[in-house]
PDB file of N, CA and C in Angstrom:
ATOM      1  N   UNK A   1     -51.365 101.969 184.779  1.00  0.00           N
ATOM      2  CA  UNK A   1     -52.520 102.815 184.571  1.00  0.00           C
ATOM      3  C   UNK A   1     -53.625 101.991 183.921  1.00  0.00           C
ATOM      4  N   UNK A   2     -54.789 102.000 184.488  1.00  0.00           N
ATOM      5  CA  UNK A   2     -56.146 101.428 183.710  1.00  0.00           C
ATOM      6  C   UNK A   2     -56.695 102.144 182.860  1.00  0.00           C
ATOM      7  N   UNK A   3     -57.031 101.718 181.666  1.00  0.00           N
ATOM      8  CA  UNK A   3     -57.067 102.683 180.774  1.00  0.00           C
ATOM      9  C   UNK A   3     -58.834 102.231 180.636  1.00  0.00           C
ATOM     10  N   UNK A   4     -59.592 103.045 180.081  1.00  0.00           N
ATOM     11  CA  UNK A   4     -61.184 103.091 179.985  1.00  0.00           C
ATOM     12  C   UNK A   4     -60.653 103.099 178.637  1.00  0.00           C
ATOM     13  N   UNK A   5     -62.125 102.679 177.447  1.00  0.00           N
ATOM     14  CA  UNK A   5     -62.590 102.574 176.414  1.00  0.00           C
ATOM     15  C   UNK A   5     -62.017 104.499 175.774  1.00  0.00           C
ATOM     16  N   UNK A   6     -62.607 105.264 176.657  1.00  0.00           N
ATOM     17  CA  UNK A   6     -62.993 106.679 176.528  1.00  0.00           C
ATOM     18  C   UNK A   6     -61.415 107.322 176.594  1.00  0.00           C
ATOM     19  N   UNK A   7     -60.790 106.651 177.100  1.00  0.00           N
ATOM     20  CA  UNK A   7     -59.233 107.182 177.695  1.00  0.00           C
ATOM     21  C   UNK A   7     -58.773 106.724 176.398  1.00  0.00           C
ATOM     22  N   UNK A   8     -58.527 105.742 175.773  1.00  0.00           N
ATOM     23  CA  UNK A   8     -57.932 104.964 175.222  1.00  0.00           C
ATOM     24  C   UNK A   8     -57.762 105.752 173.937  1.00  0.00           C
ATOM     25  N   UNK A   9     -59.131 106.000 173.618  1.00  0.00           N
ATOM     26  CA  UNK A   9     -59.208 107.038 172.171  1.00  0.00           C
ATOM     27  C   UNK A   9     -59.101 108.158 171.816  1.00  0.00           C
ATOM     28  N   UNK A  10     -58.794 108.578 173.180  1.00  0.00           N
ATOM     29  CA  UNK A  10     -58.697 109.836 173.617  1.00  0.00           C
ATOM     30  C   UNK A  10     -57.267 110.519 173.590  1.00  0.00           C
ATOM     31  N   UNK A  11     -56.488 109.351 174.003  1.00  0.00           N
ATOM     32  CA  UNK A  11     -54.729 109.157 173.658  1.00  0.00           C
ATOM     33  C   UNK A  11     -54.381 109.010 172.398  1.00  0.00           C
ATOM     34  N   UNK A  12     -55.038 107.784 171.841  1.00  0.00           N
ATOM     35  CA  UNK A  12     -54.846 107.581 170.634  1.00  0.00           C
ATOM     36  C   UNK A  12     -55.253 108.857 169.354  1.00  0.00           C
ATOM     37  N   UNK A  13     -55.992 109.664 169.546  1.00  0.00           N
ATOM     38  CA  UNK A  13     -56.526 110.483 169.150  1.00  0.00           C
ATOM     39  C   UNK A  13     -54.921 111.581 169.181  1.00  0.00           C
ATOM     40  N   UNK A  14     -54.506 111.668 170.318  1.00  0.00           N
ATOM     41  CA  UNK A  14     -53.274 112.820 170.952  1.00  0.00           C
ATOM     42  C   UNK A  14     -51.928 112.115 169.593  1.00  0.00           C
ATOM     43  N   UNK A  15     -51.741 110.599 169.890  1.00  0.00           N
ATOM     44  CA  UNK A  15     -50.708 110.359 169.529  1.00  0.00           C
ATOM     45  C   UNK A  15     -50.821 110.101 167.977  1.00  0.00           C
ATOM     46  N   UNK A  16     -51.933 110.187 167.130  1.00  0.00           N
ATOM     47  CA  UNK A  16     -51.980 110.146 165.836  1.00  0.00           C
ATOM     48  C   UNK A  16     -51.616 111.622 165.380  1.00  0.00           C
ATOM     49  N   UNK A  17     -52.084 112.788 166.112  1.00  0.00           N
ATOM     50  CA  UNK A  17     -51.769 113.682 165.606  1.00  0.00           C
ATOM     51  C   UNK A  17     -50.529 114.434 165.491  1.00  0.00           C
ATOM     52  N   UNK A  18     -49.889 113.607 166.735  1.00  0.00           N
ATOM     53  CA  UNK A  18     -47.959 113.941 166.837  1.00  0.00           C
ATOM     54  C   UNK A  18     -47.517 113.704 165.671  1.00  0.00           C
ATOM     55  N   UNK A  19     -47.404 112.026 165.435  1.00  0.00           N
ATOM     56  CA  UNK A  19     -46.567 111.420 164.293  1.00  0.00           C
ATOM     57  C   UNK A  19     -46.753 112.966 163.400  1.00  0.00           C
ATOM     58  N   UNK A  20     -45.368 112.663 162.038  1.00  0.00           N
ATOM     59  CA  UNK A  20     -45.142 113.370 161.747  1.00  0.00           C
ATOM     60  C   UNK A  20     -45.522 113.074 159.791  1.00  0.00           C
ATOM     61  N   UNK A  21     -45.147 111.015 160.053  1.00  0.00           N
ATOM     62  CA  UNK A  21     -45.285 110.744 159.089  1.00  0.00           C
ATOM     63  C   UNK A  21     -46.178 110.387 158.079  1.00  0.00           C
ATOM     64  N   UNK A  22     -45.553 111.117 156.547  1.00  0.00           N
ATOM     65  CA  UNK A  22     -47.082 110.797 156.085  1.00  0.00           C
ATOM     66  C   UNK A  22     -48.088 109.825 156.094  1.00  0.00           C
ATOM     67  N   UNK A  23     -47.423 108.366 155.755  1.00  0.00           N
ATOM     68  CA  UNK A  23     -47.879 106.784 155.990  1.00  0.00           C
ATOM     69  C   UNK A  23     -47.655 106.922 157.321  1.00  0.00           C
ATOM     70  N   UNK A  24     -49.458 106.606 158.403  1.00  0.00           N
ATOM     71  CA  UNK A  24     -49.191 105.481 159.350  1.00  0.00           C
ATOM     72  C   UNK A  24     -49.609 104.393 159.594  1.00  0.00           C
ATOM     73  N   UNK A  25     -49.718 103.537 160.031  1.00  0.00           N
ATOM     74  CA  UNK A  25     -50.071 102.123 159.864  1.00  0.00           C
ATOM     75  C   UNK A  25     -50.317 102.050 161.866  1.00  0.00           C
ATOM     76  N   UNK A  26     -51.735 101.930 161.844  1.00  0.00           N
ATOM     77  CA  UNK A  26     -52.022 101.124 163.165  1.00  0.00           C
ATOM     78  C   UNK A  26     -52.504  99.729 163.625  1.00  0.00           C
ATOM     79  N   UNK A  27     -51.558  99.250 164.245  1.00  0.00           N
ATOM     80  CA  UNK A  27     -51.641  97.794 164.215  1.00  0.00           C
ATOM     81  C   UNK A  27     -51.900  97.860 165.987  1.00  0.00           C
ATOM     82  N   UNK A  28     -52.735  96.500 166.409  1.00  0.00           N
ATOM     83  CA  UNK A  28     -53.588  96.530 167.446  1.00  0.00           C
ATOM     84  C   UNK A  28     -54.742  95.993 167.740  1.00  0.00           C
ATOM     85  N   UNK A  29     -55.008  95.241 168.599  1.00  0.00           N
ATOM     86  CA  UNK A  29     -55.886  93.735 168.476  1.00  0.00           C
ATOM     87  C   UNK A  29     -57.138  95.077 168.965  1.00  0.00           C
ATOM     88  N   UNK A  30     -58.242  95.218 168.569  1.00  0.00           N
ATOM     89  CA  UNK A  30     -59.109  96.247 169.648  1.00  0.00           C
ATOM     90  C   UNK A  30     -60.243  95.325 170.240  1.00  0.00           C
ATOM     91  N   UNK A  31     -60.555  94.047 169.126  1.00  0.00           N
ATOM     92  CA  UNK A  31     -61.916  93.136 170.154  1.00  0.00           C
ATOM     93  C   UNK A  31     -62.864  93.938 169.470  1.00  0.00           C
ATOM     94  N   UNK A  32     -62.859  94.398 167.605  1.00  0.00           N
ATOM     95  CA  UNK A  32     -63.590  94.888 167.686  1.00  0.00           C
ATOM     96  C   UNK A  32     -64.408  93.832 166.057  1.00  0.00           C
ATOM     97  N   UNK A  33     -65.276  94.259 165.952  1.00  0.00           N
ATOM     98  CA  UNK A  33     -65.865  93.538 165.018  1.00  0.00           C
ATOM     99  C   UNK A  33     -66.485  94.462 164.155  1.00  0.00           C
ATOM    100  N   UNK A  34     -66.633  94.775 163.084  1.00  0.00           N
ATOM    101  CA  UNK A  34     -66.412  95.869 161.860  1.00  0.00           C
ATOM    102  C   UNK A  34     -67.690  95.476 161.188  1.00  0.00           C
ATOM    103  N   UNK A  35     -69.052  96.016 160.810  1.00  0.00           N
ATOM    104  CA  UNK A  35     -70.014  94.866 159.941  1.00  0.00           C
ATOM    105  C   UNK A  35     -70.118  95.440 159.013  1.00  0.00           C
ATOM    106  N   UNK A  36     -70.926  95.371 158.174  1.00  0.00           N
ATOM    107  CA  UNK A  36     -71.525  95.679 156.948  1.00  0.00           C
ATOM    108  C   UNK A  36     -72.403  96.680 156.420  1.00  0.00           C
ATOM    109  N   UNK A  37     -72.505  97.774 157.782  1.00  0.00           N
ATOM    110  CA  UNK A  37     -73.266  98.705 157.442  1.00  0.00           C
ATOM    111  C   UNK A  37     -73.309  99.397 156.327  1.00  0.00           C
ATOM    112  N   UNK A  38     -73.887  99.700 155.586  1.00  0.00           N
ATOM    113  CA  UNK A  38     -74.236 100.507 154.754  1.00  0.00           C
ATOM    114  C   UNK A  38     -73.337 102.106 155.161  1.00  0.00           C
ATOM    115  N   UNK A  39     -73.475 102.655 155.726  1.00  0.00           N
ATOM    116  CA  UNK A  39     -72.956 103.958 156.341  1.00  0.00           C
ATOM    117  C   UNK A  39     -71.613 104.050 156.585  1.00  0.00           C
ATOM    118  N   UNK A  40     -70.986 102.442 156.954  1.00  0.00           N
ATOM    119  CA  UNK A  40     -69.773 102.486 157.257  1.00  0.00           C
ATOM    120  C   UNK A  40     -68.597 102.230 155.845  1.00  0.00           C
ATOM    121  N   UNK A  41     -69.309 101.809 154.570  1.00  0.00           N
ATOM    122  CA  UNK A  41     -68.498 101.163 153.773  1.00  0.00           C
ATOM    123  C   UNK A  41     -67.788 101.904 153.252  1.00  0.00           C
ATOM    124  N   UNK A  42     -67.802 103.482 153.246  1.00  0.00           N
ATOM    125  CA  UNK A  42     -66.284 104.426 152.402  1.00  0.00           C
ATOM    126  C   UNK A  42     -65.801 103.945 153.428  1.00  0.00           C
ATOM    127  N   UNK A  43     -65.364 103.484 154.737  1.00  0.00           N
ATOM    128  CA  UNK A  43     -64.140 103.057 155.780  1.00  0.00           C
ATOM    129  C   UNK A  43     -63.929 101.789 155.855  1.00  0.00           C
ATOM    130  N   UNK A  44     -64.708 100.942 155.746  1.00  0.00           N
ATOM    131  CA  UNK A  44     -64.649  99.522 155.605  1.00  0.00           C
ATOM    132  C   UNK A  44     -64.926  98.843 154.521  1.00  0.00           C
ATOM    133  N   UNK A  45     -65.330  99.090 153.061  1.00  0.00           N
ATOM    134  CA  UNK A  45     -65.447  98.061 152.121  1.00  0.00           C
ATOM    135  C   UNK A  45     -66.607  97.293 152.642  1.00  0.00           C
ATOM    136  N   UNK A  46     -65.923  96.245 151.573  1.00  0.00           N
ATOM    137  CA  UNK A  46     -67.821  95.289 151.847  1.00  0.00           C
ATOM    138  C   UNK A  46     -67.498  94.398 152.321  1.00  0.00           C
ATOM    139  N   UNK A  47     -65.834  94.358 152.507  1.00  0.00           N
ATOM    140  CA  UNK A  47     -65.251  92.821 153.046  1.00  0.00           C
ATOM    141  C   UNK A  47     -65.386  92.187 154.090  1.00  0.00           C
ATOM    142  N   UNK A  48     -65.885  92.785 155.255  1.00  0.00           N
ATOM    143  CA  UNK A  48     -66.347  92.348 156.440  1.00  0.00           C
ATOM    144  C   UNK A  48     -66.982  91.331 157.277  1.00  0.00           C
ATOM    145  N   UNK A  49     -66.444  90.123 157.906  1.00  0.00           N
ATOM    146  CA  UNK A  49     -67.108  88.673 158.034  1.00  0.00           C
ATOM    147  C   UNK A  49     -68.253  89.456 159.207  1.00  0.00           C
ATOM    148  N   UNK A  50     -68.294  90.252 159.068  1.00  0.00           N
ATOM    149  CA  UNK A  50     -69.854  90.532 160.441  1.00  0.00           C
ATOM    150  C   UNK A  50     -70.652  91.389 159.660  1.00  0.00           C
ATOM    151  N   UNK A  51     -71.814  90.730 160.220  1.00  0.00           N
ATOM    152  CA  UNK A  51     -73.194  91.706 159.865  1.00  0.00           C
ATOM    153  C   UNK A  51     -73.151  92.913 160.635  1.00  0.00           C
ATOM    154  N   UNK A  52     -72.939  93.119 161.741  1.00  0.00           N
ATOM    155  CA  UNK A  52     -73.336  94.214 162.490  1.00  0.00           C
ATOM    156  C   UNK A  52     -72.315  94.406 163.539  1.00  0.00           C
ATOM    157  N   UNK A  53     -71.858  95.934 163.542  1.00  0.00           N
ATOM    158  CA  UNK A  53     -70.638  96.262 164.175  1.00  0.00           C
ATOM    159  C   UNK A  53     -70.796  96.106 166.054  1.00  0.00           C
ATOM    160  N   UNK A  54     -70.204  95.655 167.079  1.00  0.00           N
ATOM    161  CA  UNK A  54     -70.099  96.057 168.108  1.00  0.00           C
ATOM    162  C   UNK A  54     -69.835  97.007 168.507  1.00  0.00           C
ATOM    163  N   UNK A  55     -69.500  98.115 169.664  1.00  0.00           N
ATOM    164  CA  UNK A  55     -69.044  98.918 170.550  1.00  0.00           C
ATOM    165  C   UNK A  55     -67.519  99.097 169.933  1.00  0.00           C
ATOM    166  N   UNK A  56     -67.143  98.238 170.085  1.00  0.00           N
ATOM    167  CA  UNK A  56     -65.436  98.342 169.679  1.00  0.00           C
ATOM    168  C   UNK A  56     -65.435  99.036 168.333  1.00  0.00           C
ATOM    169  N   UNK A  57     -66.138  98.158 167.520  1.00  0.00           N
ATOM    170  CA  UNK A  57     -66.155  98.117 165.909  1.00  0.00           C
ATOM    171  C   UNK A  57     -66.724  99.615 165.539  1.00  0.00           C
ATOM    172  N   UNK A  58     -68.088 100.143 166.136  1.00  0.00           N
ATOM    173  CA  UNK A  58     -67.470 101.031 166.152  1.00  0.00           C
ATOM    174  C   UNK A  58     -66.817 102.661 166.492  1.00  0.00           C
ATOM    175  N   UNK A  59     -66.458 102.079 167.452  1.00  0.00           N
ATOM    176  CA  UNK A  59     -65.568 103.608 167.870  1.00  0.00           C
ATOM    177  C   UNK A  59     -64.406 103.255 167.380  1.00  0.00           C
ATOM    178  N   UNK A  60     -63.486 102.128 166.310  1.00  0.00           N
ATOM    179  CA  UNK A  60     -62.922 102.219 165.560  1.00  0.00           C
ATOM    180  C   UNK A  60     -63.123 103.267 164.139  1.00  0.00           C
ATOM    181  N   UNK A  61     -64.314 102.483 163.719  1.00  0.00           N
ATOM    182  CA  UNK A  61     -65.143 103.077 162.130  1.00  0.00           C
ATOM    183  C   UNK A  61     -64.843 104.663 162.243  1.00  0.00           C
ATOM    184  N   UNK A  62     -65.479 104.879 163.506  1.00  0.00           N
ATOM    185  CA  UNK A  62     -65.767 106.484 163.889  1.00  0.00           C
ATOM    186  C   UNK A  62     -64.061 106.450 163.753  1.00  0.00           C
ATOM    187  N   UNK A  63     -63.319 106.602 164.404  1.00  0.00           N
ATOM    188  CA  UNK A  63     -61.947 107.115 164.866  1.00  0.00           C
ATOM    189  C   UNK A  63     -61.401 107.186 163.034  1.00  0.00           C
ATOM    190  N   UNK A  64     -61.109 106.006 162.280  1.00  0.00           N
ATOM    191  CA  UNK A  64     -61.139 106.060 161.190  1.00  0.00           C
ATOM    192  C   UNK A  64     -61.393 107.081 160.424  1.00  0.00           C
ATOM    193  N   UNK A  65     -62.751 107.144 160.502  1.00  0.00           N
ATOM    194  CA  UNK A  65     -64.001 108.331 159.330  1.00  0.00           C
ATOM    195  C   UNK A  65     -63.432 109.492 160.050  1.00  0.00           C
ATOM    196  N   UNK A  66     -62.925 109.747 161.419  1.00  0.00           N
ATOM    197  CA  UNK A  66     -62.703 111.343 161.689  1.00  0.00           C
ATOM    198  C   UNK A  66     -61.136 111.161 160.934  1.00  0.00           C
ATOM    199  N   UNK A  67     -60.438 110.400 161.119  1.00  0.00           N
ATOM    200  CA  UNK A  67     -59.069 110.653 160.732  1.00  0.00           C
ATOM    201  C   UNK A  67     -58.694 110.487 159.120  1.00  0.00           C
ATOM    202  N   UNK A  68     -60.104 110.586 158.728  1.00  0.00           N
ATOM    203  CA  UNK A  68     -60.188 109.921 156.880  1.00  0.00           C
ATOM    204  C   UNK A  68     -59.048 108.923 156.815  1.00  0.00           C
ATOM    205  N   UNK A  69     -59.353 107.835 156.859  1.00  0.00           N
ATOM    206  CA  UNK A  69     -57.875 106.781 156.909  1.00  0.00           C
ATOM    207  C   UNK A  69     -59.334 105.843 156.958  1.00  0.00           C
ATOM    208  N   UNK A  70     -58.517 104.257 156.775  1.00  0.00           N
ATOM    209  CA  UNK A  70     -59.637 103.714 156.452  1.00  0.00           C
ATOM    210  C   UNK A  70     -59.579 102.465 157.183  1.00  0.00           C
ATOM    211  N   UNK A  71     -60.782 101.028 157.711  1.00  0.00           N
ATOM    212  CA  UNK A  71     -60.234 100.168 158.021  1.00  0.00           C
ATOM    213  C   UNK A  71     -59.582  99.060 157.297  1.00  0.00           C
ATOM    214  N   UNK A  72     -58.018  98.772 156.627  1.00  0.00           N
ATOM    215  CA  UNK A  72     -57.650  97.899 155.793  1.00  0.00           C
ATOM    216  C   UNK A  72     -57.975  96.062 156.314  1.00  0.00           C
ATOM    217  N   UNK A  73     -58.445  95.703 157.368  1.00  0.00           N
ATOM    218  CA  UNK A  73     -58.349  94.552 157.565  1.00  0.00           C
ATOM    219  C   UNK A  73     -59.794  94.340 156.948  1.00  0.00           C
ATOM    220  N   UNK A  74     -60.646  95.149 156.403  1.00  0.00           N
ATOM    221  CA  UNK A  74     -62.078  94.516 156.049  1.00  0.00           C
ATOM    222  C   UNK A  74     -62.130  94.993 154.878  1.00  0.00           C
ATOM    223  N   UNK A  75     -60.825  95.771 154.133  1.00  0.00           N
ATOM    224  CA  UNK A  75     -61.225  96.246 152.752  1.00  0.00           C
ATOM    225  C   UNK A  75     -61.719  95.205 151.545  1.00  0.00           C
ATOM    226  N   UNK A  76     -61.308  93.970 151.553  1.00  0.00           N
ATOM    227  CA  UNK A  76     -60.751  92.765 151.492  1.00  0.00           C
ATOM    228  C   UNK A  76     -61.501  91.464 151.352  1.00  0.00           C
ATOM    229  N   UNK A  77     -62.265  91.042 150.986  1.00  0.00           N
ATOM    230  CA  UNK A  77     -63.275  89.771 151.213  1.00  0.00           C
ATOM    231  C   UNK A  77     -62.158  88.613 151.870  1.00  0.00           C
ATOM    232  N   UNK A  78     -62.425  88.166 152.558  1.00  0.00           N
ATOM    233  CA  UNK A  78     -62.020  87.363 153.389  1.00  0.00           C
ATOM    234  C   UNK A  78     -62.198  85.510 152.215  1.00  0.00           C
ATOM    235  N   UNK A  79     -60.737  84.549 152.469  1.00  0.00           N
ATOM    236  CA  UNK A  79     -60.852  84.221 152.260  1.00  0.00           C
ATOM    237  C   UNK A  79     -61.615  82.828 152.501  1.00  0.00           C
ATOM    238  N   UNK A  80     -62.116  81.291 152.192  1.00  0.00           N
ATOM    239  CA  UNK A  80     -62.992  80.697 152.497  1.00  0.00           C
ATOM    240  C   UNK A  80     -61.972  79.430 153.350  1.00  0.00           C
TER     241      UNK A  80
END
């Protein structure tokens, strides 16, 4: 099955709400790049090596902010 951008979150959306458990942890390469917005930082922190989010980055942020859960790979300042 080919999955679209729109499909993808759309599932993912279905299968977050199954789980049962309280902790979930989503792990998953998305190609997305997370920045520094101002708007985005209750979900992302300030830790973020990008200025400005892509497409990917964010209909992650969004998916995140609807599911109040947060992004942990940018909570984080990155090290040098």
């Amino acid at each position: 099955m080919i999955y679209t951008k729109d499909s993808f979150y759309e599932e993912l959306k279905q299968v977050y709400i199954i789980s049962c458990y309280h902790m979930k942890i989503l792990l998953r390469y998305f190609n997305a790049k997370v920045g520094r917005e101002n708007i985005f930082k209750p979900t992302t922190g300030n830790g973020s090596l990008h200025q400005d989010s892509n497409d990917n980055g964010i209909r992650i942020v969004n998916f995140a902010t609807s599911k109040i859960v947060v992004v942990k790979s940018t909570m984080f300042p990155q090290g040098s």
